[in-house]
C-alpha atoms as a PDB file:
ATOM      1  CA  UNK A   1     -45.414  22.049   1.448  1.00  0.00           C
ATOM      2  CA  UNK A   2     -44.731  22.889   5.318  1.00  0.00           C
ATOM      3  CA  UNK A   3     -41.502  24.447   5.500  1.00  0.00           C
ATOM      4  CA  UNK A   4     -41.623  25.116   8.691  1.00  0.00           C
ATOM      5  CA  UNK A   5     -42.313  21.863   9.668  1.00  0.00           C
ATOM      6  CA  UNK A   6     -39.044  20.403   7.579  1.00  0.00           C
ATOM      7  CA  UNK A   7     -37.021  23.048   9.104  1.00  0.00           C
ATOM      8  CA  UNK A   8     -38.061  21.820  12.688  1.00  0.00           C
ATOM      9  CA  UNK A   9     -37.365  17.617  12.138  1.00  0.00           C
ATOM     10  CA  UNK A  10     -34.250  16.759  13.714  1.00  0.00           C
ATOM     11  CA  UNK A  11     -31.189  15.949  11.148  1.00  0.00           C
ATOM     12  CA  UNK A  12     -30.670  12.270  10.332  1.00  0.00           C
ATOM     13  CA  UNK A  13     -28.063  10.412  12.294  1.00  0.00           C
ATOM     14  CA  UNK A  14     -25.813   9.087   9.668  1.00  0.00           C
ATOM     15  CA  UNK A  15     -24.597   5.385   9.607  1.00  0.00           C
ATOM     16  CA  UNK A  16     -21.232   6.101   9.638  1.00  0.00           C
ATOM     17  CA  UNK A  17     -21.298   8.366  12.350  1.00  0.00           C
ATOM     18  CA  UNK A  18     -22.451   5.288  14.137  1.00  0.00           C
ATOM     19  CA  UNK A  19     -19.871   2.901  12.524  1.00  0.00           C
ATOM     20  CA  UNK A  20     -17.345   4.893  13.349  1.00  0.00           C
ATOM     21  CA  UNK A  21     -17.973   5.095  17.348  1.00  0.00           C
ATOM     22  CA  UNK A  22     -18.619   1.237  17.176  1.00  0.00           C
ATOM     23  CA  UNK A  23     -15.162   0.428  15.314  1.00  0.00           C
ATOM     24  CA  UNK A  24     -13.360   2.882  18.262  1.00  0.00           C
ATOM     25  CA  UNK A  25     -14.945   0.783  20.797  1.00  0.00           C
ATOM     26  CA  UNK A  26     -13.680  -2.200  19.207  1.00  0.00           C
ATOM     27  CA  UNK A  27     -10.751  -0.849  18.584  1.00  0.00           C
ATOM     28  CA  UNK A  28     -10.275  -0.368  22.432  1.00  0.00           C
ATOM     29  CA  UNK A  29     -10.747  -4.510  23.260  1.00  0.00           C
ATOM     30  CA  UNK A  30     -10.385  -6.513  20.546  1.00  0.00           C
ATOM     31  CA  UNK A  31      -9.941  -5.513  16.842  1.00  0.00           C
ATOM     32  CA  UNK A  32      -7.168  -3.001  17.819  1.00  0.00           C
ATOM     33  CA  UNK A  33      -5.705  -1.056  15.074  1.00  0.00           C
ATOM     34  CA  UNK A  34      -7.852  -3.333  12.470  1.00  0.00           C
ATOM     35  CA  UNK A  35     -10.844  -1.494  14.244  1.00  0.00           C
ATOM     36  CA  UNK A  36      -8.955   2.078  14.214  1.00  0.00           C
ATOM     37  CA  UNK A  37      -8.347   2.713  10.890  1.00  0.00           C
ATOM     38  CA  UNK A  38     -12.357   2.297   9.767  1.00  0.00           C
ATOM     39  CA  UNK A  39     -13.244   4.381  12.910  1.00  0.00           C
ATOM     40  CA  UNK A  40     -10.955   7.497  11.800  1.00  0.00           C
ATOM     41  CA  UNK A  41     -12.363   7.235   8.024  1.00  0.00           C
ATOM     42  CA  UNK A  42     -15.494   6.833   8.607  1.00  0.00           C
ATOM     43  CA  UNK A  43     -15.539   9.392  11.906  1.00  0.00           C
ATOM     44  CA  UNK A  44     -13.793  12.324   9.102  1.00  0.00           C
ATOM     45  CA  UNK A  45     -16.173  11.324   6.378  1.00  0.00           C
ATOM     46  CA  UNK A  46     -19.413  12.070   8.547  1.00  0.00           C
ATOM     47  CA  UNK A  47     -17.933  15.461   9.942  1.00  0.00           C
ATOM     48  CA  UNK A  48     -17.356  16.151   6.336  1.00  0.00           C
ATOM     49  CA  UNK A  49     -20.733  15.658   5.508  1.00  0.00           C
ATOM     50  CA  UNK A  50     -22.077  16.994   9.222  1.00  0.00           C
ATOM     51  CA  UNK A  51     -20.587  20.018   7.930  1.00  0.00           C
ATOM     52  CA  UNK A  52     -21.443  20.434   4.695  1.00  0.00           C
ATOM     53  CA  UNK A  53     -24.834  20.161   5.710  1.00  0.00           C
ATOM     54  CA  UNK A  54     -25.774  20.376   9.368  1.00  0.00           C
ATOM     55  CA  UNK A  55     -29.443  20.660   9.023  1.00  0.00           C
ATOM     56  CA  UNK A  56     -29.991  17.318   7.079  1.00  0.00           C
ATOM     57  CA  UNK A  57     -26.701  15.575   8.866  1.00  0.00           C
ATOM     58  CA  UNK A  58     -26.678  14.652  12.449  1.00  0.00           C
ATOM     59  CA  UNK A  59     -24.149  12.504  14.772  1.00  0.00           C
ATOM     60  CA  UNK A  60     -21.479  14.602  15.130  1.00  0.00           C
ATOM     61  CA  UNK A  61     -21.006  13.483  18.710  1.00  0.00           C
ATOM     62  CA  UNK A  62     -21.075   9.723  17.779  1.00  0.00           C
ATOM     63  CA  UNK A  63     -18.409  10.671  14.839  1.00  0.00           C
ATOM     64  CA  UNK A  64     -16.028  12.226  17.418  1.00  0.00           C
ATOM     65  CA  UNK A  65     -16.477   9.689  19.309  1.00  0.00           C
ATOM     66  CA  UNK A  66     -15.331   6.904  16.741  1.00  0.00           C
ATOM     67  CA  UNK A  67     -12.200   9.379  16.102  1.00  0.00           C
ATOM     68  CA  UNK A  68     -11.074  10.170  19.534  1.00  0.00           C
ATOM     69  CA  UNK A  69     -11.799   5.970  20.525  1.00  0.00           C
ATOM     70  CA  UNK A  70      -9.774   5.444  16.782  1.00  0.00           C
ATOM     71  CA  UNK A  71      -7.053   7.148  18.086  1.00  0.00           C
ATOM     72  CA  UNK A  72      -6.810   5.816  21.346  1.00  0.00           C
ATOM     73  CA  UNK A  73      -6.582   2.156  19.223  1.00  0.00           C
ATOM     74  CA  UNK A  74      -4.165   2.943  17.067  1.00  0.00           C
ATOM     75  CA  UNK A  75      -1.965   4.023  20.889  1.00  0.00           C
ATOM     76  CA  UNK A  76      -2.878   0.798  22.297  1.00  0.00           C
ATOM     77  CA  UNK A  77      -2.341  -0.997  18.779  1.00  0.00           C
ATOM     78  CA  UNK A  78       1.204   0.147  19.069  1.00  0.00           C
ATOM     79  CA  UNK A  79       2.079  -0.087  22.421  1.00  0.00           C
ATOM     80  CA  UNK A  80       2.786  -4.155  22.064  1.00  0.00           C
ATOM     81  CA  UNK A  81       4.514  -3.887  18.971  1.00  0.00           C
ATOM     82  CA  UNK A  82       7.187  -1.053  20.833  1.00  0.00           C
ATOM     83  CA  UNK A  83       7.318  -3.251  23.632  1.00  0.00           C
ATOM     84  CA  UNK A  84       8.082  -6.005  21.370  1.00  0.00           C
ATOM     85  CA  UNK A  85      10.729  -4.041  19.855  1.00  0.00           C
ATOM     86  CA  UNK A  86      12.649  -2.820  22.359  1.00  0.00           C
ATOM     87  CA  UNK A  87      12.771  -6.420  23.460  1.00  0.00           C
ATOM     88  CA  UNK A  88      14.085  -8.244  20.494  1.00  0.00           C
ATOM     89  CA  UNK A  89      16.607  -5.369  18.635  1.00  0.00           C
ATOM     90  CA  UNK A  90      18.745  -6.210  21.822  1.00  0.00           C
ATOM     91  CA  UNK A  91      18.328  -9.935  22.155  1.00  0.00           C
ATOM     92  CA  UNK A  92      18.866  -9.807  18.351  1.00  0.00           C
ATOM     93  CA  UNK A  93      22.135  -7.967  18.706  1.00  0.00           C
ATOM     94  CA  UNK A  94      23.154  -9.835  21.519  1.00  0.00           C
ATOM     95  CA  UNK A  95      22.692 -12.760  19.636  1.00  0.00           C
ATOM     96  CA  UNK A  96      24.520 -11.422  16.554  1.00  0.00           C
ATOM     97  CA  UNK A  97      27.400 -10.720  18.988  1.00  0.00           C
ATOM     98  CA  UNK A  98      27.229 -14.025  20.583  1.00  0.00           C
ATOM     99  CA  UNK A  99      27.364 -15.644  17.377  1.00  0.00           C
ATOM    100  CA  UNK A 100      30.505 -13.280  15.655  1.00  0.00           C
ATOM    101  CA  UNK A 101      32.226 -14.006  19.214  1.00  0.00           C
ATOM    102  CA  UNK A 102      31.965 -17.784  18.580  1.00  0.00           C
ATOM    103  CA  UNK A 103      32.990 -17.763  15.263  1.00  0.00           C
ATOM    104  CA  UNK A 104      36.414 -15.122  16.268  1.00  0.00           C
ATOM    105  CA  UNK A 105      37.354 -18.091  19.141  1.00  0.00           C
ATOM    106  CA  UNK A 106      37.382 -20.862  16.444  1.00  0.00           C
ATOM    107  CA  UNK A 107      38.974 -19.258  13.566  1.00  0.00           C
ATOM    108  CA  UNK A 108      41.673 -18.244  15.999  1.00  0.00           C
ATOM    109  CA  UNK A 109      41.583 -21.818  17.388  1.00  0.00           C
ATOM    110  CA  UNK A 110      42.420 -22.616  14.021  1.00  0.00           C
ATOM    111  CA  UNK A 111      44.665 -20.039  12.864  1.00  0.00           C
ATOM    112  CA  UNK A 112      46.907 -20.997  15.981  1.00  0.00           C
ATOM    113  CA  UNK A 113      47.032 -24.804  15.151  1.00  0.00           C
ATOM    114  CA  UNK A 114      47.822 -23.670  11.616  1.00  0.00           C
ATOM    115  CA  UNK A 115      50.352 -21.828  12.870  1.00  0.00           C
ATOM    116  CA  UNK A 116      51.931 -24.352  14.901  1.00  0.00           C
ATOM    117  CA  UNK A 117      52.059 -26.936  12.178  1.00  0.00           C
ATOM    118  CA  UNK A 118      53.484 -24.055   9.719  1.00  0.00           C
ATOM    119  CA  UNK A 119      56.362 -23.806  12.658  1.00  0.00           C
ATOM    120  CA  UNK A 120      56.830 -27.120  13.176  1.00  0.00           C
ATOM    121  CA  UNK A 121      57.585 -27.223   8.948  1.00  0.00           C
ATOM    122  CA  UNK A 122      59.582 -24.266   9.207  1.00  0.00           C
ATOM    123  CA  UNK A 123      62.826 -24.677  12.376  1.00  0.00           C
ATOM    124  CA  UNK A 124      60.066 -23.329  14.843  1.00  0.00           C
ATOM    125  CA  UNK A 125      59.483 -20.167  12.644  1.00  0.00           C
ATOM    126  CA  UNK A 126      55.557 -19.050  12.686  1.00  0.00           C
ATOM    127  CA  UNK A 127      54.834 -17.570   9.330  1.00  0.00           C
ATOM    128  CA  UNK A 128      55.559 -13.920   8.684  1.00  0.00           C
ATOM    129  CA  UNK A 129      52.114 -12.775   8.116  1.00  0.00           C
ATOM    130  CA  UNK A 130      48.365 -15.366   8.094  1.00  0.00           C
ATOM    131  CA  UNK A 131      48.289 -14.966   4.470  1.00  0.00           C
ATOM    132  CA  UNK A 132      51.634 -17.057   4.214  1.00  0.00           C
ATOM    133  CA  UNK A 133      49.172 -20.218   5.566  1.00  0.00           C
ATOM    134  CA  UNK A 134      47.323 -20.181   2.218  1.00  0.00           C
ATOM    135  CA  UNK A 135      47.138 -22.581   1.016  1.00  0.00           C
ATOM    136  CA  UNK A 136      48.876 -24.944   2.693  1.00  0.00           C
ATOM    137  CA  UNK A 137      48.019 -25.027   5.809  1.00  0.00           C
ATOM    138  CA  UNK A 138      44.498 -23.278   5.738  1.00  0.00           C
ATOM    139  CA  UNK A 139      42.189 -24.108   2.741  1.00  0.00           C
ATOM    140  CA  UNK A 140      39.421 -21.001   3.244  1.00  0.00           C
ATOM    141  CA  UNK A 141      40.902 -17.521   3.227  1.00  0.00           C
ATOM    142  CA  UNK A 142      38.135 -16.149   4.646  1.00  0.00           C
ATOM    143  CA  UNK A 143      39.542 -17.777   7.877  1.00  0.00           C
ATOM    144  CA  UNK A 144      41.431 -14.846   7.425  1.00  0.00           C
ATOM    145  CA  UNK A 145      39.269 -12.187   8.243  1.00  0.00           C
ATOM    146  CA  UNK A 146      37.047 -11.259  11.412  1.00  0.00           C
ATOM    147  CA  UNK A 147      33.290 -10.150  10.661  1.00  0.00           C
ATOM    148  CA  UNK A 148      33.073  -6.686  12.040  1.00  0.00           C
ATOM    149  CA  UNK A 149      28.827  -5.944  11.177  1.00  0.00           C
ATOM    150  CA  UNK A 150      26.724  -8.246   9.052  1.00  0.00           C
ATOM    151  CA  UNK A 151      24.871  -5.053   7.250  1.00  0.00           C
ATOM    152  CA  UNK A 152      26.764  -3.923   5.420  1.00  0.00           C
ATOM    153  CA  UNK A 153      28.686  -6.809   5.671  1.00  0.00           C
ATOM    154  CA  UNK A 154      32.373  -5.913   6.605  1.00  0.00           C
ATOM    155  CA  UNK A 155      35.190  -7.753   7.344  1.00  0.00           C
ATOM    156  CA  UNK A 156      39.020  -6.634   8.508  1.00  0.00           C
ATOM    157  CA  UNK A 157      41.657  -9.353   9.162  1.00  0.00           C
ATOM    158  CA  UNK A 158      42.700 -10.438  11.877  1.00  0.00           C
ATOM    159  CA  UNK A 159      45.692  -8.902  13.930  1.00  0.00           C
ATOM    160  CA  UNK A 160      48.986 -10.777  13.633  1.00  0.00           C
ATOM    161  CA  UNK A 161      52.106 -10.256  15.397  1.00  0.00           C
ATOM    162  CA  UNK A 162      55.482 -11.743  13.365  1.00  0.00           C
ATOM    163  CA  UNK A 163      58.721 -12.441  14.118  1.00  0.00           C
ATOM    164  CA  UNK A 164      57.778 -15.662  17.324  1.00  0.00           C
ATOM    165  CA  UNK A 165      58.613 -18.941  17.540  1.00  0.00           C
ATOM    166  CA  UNK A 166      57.932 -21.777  19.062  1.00  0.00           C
ATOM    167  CA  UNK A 167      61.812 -21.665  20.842  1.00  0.00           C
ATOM    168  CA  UNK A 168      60.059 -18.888  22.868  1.00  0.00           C
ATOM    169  CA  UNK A 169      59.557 -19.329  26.519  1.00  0.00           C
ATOM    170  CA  UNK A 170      57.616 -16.699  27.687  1.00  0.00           C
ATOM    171  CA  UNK A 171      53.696 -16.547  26.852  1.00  0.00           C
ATOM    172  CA  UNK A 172      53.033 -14.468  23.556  1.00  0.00           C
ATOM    173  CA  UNK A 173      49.804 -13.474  22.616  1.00  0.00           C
ATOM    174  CA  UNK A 174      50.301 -13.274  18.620  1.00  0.00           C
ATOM    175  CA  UNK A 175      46.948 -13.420  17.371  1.00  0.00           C
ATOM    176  CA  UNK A 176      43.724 -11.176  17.881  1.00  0.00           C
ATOM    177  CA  UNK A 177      40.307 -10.602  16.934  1.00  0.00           C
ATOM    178  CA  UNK A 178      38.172  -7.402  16.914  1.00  0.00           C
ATOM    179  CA  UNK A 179      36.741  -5.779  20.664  1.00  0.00           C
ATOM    180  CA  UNK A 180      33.014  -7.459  21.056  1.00  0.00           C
ATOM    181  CA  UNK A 181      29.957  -6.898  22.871  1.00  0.00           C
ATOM    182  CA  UNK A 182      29.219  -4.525  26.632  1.00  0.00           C
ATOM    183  CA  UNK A 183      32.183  -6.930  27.753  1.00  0.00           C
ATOM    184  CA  UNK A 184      35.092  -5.436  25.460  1.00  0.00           C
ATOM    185  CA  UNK A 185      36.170  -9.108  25.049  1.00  0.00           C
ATOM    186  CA  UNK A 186      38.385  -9.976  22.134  1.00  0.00           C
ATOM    187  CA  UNK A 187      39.517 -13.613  21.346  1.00  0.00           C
ATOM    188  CA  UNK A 188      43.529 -13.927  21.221  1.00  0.00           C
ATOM    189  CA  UNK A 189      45.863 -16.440  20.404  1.00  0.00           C
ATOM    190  CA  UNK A 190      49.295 -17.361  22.358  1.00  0.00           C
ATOM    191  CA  UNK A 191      52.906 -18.663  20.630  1.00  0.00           C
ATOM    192  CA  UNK A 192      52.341 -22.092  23.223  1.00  0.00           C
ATOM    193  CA  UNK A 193      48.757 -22.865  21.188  1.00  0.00           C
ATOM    194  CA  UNK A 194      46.486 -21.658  23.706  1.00  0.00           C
ATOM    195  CA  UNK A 195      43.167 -19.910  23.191  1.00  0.00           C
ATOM    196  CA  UNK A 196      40.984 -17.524  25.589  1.00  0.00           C
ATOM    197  CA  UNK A 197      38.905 -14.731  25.327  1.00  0.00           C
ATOM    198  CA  UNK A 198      40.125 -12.010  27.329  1.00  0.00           C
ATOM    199  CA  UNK A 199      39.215  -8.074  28.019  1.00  0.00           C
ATOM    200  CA  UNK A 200      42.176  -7.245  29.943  1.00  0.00           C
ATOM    201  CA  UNK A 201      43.472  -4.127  27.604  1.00  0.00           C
ATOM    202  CA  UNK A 202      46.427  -5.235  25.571  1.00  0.00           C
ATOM    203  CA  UNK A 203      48.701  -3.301  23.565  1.00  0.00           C
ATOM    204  CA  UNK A 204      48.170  -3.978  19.944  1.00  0.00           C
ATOM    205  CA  UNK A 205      50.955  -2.174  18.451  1.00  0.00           C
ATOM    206  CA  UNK A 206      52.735  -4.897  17.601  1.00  0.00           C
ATOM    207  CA  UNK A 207      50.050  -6.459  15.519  1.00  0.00           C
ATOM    208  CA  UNK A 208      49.198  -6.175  12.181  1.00  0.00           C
END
């Protein structure tokens, strides 16, 4: 046997060494991170074997290649989906606020005209507190209540200030709803049956 001629061939390239660099480069234009993954494991599995036996093992170049072009995938792989991200959490919450701030300006809408008719029953007394609507004059109690965050899903009633009526001249806001959104807008009712959304600071003392 010639050993010195065995000791002089050139160590095998292995196939994954060379699946590994072509996965990174694929990685890098079209397969993304689908391309990244194979191109780390099969990059760390031929320097694993490149170094267990570097005589018999060759493409160690190739299978840093595949890991360094892996990497760079899995960077371009994510870039989109952080882009994406920081896109639609806020348009999500915006629309989540958009939504709760809808929903506060018609159950106040509602609350007010219950109130009204609850006066008009009463000598021109509103009720002493919203719970004294149920169930007369409001069917849902969850009218009630203003959703403060859908997860966990809390709710706090409504503020109510008692002791109006309708023999009042002046303009009394009597109902309120929670602060929403950049805006620190709150929907509010008045003792005449008007509605608005308003984020003119108001003193909420009064209401409970």
């Amino acid at each position: 046997m010639d050993t010195s001629a065995s000791k002089n061939a050139s160590p095998k390239t292995l196939p994954s060494a060379v699946w590994s660099l072509v996965f990174g480069i694929l990685s890098n234009t079209c397969l993304w991170i689908l391309g990244s993954i194979p191109a780390i494991i099969l990059g760390a599995l031929a320097l694993k074997k490149i170094s267990a036996n570097p005589e018999q093992n060759g493409g160690k170049g190739l299978a840093l290649g595949g890991l360094i072009t892996g990497g760079v995938g899995i960077i371009f792989g994510l870039i989109p989906w952080a882009v994406g991200s920081a896109i639609a959490i806020p348009a999500l919450t915006k629309t989540g606020e958009i939504k709760m701030t809808a929903t506060d300006q018609m159950e106040i809408r509602e609350l007010t005209l219950a109130c009204r008719v609850y006066a008009f029953d009463n000598d021109g007394n509103y009720p002493p507190n919203l719970e004294a609507l149920f169930p007369d004059y409001i069917d849902d109690r969850e009218l009630l209540t203003a959703e403060i965050s859908t997860n966990p899903r809390v709710v706090k009633p409504y503020l109510y200030r008692p002791g109006l009526t309708t023999k009042v001249e002046s303009r009394e806001m009597f109902i309120a709803g929670p602060i929403r959104g950049s805006d620190n807008t709150r929907a509010v009712g008045y003792n005449d049956g008007s509605t608005e959304r308003t984020n003119i600071p108001i003193d909420t003392s009064f209401l409970r």
